[in-house]
Protein backbone atom coordinates (compact mmCIF):
# COMPACT_ATOMS: atom_id res chain seq x y z
CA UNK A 1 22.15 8.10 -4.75
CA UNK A 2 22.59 8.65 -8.45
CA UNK A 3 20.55 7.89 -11.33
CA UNK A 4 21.53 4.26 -13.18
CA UNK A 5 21.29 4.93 -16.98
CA UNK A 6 19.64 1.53 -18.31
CA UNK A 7 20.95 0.17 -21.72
CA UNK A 8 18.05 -2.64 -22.28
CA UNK A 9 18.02 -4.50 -25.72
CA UNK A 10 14.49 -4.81 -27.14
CA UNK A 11 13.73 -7.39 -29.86
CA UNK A 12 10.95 -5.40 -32.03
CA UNK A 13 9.91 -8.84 -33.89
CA UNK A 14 9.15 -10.56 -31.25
CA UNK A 15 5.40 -11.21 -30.12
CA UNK A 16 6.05 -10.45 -26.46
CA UNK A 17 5.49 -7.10 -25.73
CA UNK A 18 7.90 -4.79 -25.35
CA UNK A 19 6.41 -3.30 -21.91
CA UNK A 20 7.24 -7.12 -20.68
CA UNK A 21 10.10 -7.04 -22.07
CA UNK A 22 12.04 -3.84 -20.65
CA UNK A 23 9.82 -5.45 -17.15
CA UNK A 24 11.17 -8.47 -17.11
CA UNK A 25 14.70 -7.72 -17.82
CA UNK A 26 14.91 -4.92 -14.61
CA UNK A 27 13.53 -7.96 -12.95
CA UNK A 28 16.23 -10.35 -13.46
CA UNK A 29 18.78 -7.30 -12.57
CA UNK A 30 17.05 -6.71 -9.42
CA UNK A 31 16.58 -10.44 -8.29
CA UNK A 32 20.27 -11.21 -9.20
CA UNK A 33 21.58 -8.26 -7.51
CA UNK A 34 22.68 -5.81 -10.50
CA UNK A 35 20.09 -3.17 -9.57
CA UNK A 36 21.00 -2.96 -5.75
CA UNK A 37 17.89 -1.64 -2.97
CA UNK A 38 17.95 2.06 -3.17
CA UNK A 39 19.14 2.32 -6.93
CA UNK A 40 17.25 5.24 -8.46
CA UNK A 41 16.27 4.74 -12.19
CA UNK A 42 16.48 7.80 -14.43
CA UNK A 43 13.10 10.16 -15.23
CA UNK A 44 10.69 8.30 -17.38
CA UNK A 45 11.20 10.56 -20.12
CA UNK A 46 14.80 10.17 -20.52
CA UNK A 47 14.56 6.09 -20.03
CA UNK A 48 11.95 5.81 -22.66
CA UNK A 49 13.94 8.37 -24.44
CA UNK A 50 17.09 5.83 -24.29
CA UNK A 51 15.43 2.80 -25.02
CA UNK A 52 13.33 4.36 -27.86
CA UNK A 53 10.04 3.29 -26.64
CA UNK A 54 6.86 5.57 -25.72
CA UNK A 55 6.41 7.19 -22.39
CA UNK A 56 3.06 4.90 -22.09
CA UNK A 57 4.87 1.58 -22.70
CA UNK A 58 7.63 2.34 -20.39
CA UNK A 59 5.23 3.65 -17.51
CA UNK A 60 3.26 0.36 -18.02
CA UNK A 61 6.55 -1.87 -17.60
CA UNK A 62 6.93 0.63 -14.20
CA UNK A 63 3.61 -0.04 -12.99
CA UNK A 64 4.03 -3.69 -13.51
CA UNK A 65 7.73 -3.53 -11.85
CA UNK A 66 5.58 -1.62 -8.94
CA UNK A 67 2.89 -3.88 -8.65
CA UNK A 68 5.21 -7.18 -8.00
CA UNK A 69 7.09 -4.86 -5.27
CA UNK A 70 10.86 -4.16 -7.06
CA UNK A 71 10.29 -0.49 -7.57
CA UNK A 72 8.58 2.12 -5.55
CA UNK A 73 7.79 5.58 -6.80
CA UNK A 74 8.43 8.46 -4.38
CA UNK A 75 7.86 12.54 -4.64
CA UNK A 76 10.87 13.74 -4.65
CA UNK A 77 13.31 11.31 -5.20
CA UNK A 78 11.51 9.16 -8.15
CA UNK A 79 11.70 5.71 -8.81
CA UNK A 80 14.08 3.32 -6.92
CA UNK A 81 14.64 0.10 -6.30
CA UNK A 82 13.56 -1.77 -3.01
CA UNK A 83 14.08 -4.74 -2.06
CA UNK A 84 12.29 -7.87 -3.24
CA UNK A 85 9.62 -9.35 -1.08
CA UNK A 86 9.61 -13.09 -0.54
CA UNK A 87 6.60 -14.39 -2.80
CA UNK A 88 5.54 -17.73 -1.49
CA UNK A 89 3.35 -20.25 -3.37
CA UNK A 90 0.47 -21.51 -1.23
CA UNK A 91 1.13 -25.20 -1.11
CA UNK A 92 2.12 -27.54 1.60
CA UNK A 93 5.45 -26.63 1.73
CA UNK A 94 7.60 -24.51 4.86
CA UNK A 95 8.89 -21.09 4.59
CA UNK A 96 12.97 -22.57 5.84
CA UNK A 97 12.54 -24.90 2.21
CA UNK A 98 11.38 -22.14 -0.02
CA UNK A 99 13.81 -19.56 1.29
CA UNK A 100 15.99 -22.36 0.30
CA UNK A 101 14.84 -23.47 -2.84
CA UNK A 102 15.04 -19.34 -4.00
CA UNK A 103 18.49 -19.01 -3.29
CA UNK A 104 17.94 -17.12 0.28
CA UNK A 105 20.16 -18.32 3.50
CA UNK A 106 17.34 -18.79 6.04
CA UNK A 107 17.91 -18.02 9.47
CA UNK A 108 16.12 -19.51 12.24
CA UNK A 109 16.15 -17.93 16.13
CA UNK A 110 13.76 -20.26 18.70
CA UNK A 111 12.45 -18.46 20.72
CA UNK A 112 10.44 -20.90 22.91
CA UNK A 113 10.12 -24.92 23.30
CA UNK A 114 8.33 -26.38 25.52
CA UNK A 115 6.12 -29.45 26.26
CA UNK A 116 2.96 -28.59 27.41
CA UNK A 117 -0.76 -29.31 27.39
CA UNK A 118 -2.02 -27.13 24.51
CA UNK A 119 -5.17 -24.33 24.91
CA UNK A 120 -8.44 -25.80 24.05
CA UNK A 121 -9.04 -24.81 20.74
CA UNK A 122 -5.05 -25.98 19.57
CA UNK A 123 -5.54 -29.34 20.87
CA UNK A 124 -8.98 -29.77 19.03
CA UNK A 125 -7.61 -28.71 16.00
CA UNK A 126 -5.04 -31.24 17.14
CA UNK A 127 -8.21 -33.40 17.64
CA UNK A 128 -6.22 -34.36 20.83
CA UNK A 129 -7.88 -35.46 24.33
CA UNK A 130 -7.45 -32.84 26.77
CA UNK A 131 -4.23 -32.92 28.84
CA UNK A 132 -2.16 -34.45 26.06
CA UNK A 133 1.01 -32.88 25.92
CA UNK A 134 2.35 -31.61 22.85
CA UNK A 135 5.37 -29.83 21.89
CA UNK A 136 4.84 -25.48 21.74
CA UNK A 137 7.31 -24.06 19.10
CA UNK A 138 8.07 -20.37 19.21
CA UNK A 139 10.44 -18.83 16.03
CA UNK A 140 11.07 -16.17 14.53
CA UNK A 141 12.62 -16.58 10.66
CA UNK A 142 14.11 -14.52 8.58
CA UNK A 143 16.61 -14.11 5.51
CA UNK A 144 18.92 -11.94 3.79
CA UNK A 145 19.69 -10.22 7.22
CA UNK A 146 16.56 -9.04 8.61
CA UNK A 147 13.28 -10.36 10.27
CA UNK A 148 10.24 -11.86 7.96
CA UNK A 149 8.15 -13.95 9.85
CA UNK A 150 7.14 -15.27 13.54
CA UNK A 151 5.84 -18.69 14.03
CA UNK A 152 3.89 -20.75 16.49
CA UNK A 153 3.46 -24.28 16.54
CA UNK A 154 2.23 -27.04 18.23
CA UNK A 155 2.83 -30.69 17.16
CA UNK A 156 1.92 -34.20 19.06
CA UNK A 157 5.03 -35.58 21.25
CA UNK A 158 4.57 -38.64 20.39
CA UNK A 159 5.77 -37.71 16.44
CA UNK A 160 9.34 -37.40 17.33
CA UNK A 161 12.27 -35.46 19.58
CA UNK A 162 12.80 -31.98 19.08
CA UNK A 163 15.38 -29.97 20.57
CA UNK A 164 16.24 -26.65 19.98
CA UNK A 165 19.28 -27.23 17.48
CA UNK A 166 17.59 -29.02 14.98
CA UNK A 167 14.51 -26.42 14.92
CA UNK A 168 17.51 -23.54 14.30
CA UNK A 169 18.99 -25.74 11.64
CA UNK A 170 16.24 -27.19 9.93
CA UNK A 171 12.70 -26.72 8.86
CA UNK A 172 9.65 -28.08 10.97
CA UNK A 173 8.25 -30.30 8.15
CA UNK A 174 11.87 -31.69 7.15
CA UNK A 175 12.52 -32.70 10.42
CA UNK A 176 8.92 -34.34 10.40
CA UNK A 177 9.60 -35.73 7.19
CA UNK A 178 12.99 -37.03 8.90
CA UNK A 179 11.03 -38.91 11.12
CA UNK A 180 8.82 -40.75 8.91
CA UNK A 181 5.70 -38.75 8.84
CA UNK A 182 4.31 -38.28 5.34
CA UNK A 183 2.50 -34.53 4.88
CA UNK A 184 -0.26 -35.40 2.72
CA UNK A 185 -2.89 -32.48 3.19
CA UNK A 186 -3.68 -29.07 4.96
CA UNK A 187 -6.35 -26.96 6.13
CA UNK A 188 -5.01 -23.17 5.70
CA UNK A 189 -6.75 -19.57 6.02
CA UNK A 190 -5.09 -15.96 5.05
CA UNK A 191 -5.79 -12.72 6.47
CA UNK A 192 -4.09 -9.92 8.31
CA UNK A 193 -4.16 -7.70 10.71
CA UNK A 194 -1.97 -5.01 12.89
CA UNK A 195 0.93 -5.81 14.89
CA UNK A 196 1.07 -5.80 18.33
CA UNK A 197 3.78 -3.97 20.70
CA UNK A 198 5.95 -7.52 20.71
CA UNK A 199 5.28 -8.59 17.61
CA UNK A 200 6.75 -5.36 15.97
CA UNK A 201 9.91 -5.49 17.96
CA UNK A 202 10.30 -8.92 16.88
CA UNK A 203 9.85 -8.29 13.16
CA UNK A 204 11.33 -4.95 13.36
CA UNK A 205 8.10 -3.23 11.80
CA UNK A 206 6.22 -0.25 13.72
CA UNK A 207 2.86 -1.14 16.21
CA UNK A 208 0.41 -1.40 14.44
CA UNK A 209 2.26 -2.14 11.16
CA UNK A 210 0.37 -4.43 8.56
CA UNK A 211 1.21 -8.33 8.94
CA UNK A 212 -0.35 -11.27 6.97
CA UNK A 213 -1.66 -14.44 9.69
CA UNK A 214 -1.94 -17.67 8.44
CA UNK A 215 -3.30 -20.76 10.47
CA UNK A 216 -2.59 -24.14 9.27
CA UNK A 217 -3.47 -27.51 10.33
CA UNK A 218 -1.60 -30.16 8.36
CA UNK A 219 -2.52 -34.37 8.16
CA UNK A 220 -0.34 -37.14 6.92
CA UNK A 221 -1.56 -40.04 4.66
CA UNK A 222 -3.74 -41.63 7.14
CA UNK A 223 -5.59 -38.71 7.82
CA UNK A 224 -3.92 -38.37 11.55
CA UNK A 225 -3.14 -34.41 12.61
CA UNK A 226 0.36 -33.61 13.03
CA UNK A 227 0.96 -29.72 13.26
CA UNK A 228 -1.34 -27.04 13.73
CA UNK A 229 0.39 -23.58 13.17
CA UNK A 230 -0.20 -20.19 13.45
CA UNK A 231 2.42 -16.98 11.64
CA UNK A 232 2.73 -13.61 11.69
CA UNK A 233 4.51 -12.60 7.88
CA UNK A 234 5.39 -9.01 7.65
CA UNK A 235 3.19 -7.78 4.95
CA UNK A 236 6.07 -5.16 3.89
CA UNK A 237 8.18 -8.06 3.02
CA UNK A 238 6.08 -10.96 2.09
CA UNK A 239 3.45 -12.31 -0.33
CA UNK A 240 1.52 -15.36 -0.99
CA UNK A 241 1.09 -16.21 -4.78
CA UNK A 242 -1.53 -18.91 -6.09
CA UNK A 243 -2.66 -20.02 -9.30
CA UNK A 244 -6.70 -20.37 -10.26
CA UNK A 245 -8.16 -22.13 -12.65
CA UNK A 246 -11.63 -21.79 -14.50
């Protein structure tokens, strides 16, 4: 693929850097689909060259372009554009609404649903006698064409009717939400590990591949359980974002 010459206007006055600057506008062209997945950006030296700015400051708006996963340097070819991972906020919200809300199409394939009593540990983070039957949600999401994430949940029975339509249409918590249940809280923990033989075939990724696991067990306002989940995210593709404070 050829090299995309990059005209970038710079306002020298202003207090935001100019690194940020030349960053954050190759952002917006990536995000909004000017700078297409695979687009190679010219040499550093020539870029910096063009927009009149030292090698240092351009290589830092690069690094920061790198960092947030739009560009990716590689011997040989240099640096081109890949395509943007989905960066989630951690917050009680579902990954079908913030596809949504960022402008993505998501699509939803179930995979399994079934009523069932629920393993030990699912229904006491259910905090469920044993042999209640719940409902056991398989699905595998994705956007923009290709695979992101495989989910498993389990919620109560006696919350609503679920049927495998409205789970391919819709997102679990809106059709909770649908049925009156308020979401008020959630109990959530991050990691990762490698994927297994079926899990990358489902999320097209290699065994073995890198995926982020989350586990979340969600209460409404009276304090009553009403999901406990557990997802595979392909690390490759996805990103959870959250904001501290001191």
């Amino acid at each position: 693929m050829t090299q995309t010459p990059l005209s970038i206007p710079l306002d020298r006055s202003s207090p935001i850097p100019l690194y940020f600057q030349v960053a954050r506008e190759i952002e917006r062209r990536i995000l909004e689909g000017e700078l297409a997945a695979g687009t190679r950006l010219e040499n550093e030296l020539v870029l910096a060259d063009r927009l009149g700015l030292s090698r240092p400051t351009l290589r830092r708006a690069i690094e920061y372009l790198v960092d947030r996963g739009l560009l990716v340097r590689r011997r040989g070819v240099g640096t081109q554009v890949v395509r943007p991972r989905v960066r989630r906020p951690v917050e009680l919200s579902s990954l079908y609404d913030d596809l949504a809300r960022s402008g993505q199409e998501p699509r939803t394939e179930v995979l399994r649903l079934a009523l069932e009593e629920p393993p030990p540990a699912v229904a006491a983070a259910l905090e469920l006698p044993a042999g209640t039957r719940v409902y056991a949600i398989e699905r595998l999401r994705g956007a923009g064409g290709e695979p992101l994430a495989l989910m498993r949940n389990h919620v109560p029975a006696d919350l609503l009717r679920l049927d495998a339509e409205a789970l391919a249409g819709q997102g679990l918590y809106r059709l909770l939400r649908a049925a009156g249940v308020r979401l008020k809280v959630a109990s959530q923990s991050i990691g990762a590990r490698g994927a297994t033989a079926a899990e990358a075939r489902a999320l097209d990724e290699r065994r073995g591949a890198p995926l982020l696991t989350m586990d979340r067990t969600v209460y409404d306002d009276v304090g009553r359980v009403v999901e406990h989940g557990s997802h595979l995210y392909r690390a490759s593709r996805y990103s959870f974002e959250m904001t501290l404070t001191g």
